[in-house]
Protein backbone atom coordinates (compact mmCIF):
# COMPACT_ATOMS: atom_id res chain seq x y z
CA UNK A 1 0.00 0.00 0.00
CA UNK A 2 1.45 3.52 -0.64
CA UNK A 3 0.91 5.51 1.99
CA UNK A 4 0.63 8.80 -0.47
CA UNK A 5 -2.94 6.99 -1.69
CA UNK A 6 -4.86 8.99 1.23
CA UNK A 7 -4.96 12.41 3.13
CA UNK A 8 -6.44 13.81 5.59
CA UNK A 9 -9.37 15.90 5.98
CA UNK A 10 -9.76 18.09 9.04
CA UNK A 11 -11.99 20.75 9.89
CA UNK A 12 -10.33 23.30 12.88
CA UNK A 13 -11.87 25.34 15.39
CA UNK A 14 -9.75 26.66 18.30
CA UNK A 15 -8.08 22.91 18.54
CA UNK A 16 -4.68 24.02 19.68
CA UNK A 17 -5.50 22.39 22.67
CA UNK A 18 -6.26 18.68 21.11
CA UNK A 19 -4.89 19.16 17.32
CA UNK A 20 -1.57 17.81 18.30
CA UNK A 21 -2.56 14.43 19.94
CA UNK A 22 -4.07 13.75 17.01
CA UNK A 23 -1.65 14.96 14.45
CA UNK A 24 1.14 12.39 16.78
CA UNK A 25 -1.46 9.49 16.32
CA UNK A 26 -1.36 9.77 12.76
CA UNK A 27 1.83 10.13 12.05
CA UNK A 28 2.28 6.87 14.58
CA UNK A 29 0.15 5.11 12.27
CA UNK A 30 2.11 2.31 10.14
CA UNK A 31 0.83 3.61 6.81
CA UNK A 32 1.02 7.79 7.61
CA UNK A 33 -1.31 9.62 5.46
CA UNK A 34 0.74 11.10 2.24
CA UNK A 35 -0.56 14.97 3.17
CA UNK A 36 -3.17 16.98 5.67
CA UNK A 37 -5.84 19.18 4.67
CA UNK A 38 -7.20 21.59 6.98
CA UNK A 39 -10.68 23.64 6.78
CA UNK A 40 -9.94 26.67 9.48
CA UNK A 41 -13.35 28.38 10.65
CA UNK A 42 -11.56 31.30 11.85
CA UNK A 43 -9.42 29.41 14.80
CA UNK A 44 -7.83 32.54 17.19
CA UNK A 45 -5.80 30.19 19.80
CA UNK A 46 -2.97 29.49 17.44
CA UNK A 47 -4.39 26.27 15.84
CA UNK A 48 -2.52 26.59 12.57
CA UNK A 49 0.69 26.92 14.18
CA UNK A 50 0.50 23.55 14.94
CA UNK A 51 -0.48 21.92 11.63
CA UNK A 52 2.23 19.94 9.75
CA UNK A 53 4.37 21.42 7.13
CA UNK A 54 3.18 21.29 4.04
CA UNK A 55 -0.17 20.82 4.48
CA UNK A 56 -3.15 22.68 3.06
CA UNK A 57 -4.88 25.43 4.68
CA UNK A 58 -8.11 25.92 3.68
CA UNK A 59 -10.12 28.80 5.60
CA UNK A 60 -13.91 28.22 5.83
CA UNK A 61 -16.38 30.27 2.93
CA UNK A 62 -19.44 31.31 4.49
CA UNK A 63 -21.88 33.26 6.50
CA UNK A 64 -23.22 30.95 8.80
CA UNK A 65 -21.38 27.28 9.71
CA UNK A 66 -21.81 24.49 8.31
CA UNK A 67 -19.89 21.40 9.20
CA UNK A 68 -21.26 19.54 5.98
CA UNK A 69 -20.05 22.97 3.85
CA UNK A 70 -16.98 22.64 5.68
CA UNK A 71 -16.29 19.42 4.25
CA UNK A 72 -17.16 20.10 0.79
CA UNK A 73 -14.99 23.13 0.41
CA UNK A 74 -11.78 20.70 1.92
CA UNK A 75 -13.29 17.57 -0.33
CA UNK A 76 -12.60 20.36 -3.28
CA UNK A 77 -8.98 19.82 -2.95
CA UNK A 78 -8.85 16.26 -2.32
CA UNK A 79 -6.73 14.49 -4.80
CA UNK A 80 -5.63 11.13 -3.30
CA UNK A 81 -7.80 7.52 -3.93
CA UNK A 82 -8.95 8.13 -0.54
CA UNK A 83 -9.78 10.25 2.35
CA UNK A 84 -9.53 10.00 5.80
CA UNK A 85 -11.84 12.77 7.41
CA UNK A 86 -11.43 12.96 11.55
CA UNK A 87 -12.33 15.23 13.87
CA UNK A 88 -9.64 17.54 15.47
CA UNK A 89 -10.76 16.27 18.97
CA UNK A 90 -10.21 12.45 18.29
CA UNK A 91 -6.91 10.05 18.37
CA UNK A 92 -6.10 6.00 17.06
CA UNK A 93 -3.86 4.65 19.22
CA UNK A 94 -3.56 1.27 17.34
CA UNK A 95 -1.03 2.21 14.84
CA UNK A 96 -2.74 -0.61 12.36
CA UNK A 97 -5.78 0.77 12.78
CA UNK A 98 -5.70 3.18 9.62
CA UNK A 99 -3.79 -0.03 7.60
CA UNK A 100 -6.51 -2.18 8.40
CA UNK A 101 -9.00 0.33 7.11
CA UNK A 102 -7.03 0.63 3.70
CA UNK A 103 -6.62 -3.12 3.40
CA UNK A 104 -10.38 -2.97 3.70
CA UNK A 105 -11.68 -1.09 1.11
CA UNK A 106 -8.87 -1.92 -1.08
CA UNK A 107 -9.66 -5.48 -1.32
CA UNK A 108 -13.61 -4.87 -1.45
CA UNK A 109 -14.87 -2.73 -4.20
CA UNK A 110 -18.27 -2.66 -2.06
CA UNK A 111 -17.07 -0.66 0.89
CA UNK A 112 -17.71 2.40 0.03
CA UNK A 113 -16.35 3.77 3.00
CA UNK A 114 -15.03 2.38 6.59
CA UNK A 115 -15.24 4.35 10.03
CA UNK A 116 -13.88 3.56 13.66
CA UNK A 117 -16.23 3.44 16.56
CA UNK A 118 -15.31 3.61 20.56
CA UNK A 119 -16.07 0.07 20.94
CA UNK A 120 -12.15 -0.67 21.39
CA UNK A 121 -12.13 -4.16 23.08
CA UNK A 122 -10.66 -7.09 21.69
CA UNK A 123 -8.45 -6.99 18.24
CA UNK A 124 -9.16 -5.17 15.51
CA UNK A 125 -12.43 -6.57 14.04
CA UNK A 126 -15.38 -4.84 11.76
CA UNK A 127 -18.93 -5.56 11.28
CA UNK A 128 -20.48 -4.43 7.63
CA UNK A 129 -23.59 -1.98 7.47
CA UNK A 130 -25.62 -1.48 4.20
CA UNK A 131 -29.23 -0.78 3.98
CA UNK A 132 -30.35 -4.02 5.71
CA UNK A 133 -29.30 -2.84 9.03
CA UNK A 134 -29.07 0.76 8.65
CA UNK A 135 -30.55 1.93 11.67
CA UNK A 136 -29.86 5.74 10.82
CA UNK A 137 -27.57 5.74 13.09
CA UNK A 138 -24.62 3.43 13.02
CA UNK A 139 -23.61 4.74 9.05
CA UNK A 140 -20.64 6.75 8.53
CA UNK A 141 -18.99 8.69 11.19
CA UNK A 142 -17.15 11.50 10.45
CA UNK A 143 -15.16 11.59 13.53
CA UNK A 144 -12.95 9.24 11.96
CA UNK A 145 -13.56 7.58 8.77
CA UNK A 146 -12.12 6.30 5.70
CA UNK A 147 -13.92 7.03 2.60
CA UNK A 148 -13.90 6.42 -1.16
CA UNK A 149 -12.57 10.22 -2.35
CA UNK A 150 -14.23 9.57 -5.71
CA UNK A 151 -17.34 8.90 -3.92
CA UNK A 152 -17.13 12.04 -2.14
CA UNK A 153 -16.76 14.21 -5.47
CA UNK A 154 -19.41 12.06 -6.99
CA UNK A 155 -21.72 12.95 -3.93
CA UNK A 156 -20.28 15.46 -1.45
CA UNK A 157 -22.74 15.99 1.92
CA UNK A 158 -25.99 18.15 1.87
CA UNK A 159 -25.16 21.67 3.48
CA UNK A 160 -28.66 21.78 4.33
CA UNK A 161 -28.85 18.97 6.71
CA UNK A 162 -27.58 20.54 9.92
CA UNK A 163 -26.58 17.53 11.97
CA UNK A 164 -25.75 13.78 10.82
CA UNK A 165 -24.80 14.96 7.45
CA UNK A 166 -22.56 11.35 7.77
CA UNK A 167 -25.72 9.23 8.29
CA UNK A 168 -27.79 11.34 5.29
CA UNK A 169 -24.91 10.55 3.01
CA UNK A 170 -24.57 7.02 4.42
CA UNK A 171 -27.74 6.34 3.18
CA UNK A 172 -27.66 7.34 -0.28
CA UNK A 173 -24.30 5.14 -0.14
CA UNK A 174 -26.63 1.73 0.24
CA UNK A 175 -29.39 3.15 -1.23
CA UNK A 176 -28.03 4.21 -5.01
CA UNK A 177 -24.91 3.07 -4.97
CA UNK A 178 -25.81 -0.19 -3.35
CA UNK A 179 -22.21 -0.17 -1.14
CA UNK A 180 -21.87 -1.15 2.83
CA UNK A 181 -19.81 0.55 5.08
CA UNK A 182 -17.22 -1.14 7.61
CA UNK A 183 -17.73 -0.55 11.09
CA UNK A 184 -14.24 -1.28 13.05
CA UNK A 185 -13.86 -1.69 16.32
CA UNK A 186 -10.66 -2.25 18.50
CA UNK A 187 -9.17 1.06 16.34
CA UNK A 188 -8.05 2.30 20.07
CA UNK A 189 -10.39 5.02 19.31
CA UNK A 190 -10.74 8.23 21.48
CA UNK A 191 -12.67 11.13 21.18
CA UNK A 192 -11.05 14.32 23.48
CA UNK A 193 -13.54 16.79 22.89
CA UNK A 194 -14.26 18.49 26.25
CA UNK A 195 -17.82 19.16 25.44
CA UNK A 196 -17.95 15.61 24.52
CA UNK A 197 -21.92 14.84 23.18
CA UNK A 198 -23.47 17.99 24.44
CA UNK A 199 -27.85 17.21 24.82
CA UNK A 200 -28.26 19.84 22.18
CA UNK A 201 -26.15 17.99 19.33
CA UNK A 202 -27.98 14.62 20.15
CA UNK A 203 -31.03 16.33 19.66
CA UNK A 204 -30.29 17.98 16.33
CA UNK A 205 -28.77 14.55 15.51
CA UNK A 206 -32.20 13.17 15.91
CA UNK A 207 -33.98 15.76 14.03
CA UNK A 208 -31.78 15.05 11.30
CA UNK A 209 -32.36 11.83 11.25
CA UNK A 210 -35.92 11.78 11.15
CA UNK A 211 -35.85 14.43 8.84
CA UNK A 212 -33.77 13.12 6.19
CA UNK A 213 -33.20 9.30 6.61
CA UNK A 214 -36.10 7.41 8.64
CA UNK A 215 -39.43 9.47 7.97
CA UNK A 216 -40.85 6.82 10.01
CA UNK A 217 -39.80 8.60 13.06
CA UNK A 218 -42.02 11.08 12.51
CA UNK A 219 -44.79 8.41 12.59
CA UNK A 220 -47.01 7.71 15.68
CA UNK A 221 -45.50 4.80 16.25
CA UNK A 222 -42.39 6.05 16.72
CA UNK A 223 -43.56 8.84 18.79
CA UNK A 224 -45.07 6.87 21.20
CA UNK A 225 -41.90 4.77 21.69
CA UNK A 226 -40.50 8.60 22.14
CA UNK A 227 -43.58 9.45 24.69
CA UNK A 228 -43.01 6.06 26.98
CA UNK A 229 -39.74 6.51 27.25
CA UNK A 230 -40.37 10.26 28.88
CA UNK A 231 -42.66 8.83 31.83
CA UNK A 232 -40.93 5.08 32.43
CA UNK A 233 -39.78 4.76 35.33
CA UNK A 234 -36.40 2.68 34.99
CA UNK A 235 -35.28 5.66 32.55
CA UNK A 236 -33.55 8.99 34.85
CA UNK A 237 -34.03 12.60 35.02
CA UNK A 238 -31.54 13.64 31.93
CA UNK A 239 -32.68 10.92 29.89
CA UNK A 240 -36.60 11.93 30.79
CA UNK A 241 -35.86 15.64 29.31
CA UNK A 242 -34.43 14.53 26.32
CA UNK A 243 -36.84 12.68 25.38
CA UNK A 244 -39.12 14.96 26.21
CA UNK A 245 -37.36 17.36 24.14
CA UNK A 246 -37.18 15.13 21.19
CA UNK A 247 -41.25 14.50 21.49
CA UNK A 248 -41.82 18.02 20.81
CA UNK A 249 -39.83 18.54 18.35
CA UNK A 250 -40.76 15.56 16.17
CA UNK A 251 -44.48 16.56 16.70
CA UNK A 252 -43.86 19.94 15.51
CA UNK A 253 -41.87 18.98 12.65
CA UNK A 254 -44.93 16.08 11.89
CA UNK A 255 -47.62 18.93 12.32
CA UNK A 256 -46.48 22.31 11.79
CA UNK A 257 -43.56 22.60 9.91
CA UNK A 258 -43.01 22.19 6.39
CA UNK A 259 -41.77 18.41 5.39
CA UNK A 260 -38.40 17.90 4.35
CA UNK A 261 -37.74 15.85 1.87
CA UNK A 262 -35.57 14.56 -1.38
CA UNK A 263 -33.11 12.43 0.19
CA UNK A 264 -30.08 11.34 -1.31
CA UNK A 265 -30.15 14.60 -4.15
């Protein structure tokens, strides 16, 4: 394998803090990637002092954020077979992690893509999603994942979907391209993000979700899944309000807000 067949894709925010611990467990890896690209959403704590030499600066294009948009404008400059896009918060420690990834979709025209999860007991081992169980939630992750770059250009992620752009795109992966994705576990994952999953990001995650990949969460069955687990009593206080939450905002999205729809174009 030559190592110079993927880069790296990685959007910045103020990571000076975590960019480095990252950067190391790449570069630890046994196939290194052959160049870093960075999308910069206007960092001020010195983040691109620490990026590599060499690699690509991109700084983000837009009004308002969008992590999807943020990915698009790096995926623009993307140039190698593949791509590894991972958050600026996250590390591998296994330093055959990224090889076994490669080795992957190298040998297996049907991955389109392959993605590491926390689930880091045991060797390294993968399980194989495609749309027979796609749960809308266990597609690509683009906290760390290893995709086809010529899928990416043929289909880049919807700037409209505002969280789980990874699972929107996942699905039009199985759906019109008919590909799986590899799930890997035993990567040594870890995610250093000090907000870590804040109740707000789950919830637009959610949203998202029902939004643009399972309608069927906006049905009443669904909902009344969503409306028991708010008053069981096994489930506790935090996990009460977001449900809660959720309820509401899958009823108003059901009843009073315009449907949106057109997946995968």
């Amino acid at each position: 394998m030559d190592p110079a067949r993927y880069s790296v894709l990685i959007r910045t925010f103020n990571s000076h803090a975590t960019l480095p611990a990252t950067i190391a467990s790449l570069t630890a890896q046994s196939w290194p990637p052959g160049g870093y690209l960075f999308v910069d959403s206007g960092s001020t704590d010195g983040t691109l002092d620490v990026v590599p030499p060499g690699s690509t600066i991109h700084h983000y294009i837009g009004r308002a954020f969008s992590y999807a948009a943020s990915l698009n404008q790096g995926i623009a400059y993307l140039e190698t077979e593949f791509a590894l896009i991972i958050s600026s918060h996250t590390v591998l420690e296994n330093t055959e992690a990224i090889a076994y990834a490669l080795n992957l979709l190298t040998e297996d025209e049907a991955v389109g893509a392959a993605y590491f999860c926390l689930e880091d007991e045991g060797c390294l081992s993968h399980l194989l999603i495609d749309r027979k169980n796609f749960t809308g939630f266990n597609g690509v992750w683009n906290t760390c994942a290893v995709v086809r770059t010529a899928l990416l250009k043929k289909r880049a992620f919807r700037p409209e979907v505002f969280s789980a752009e990874d699972q929107e795109w996942s699905a039009w992966l199985f759906d019109v391209e008919g590909k799986s994705v590899a799930r890997i576990s035993g990567g040594g994952m870890g995610y250093m993000n000090p907000r870590k999953h804040p109740l707000r990001k789950r919830l637009n995650e959610n949203i998202a979700v029902a939004l643009y990949v399972k309608p069927e969460m906006l049905g009443f069955a669904y909902l009344a899944r969503v409306g028991y687990r708010v008053i069981r009593p096994v489930s506790g206080l935090k996990e009460r309000v977001f449900n809660a939450r959720l309820l509401f905002s899958l009823i108003s999205y059901r009843f009073f807000e315009p449907r949106l729809t057109s997946r995968y174009y």
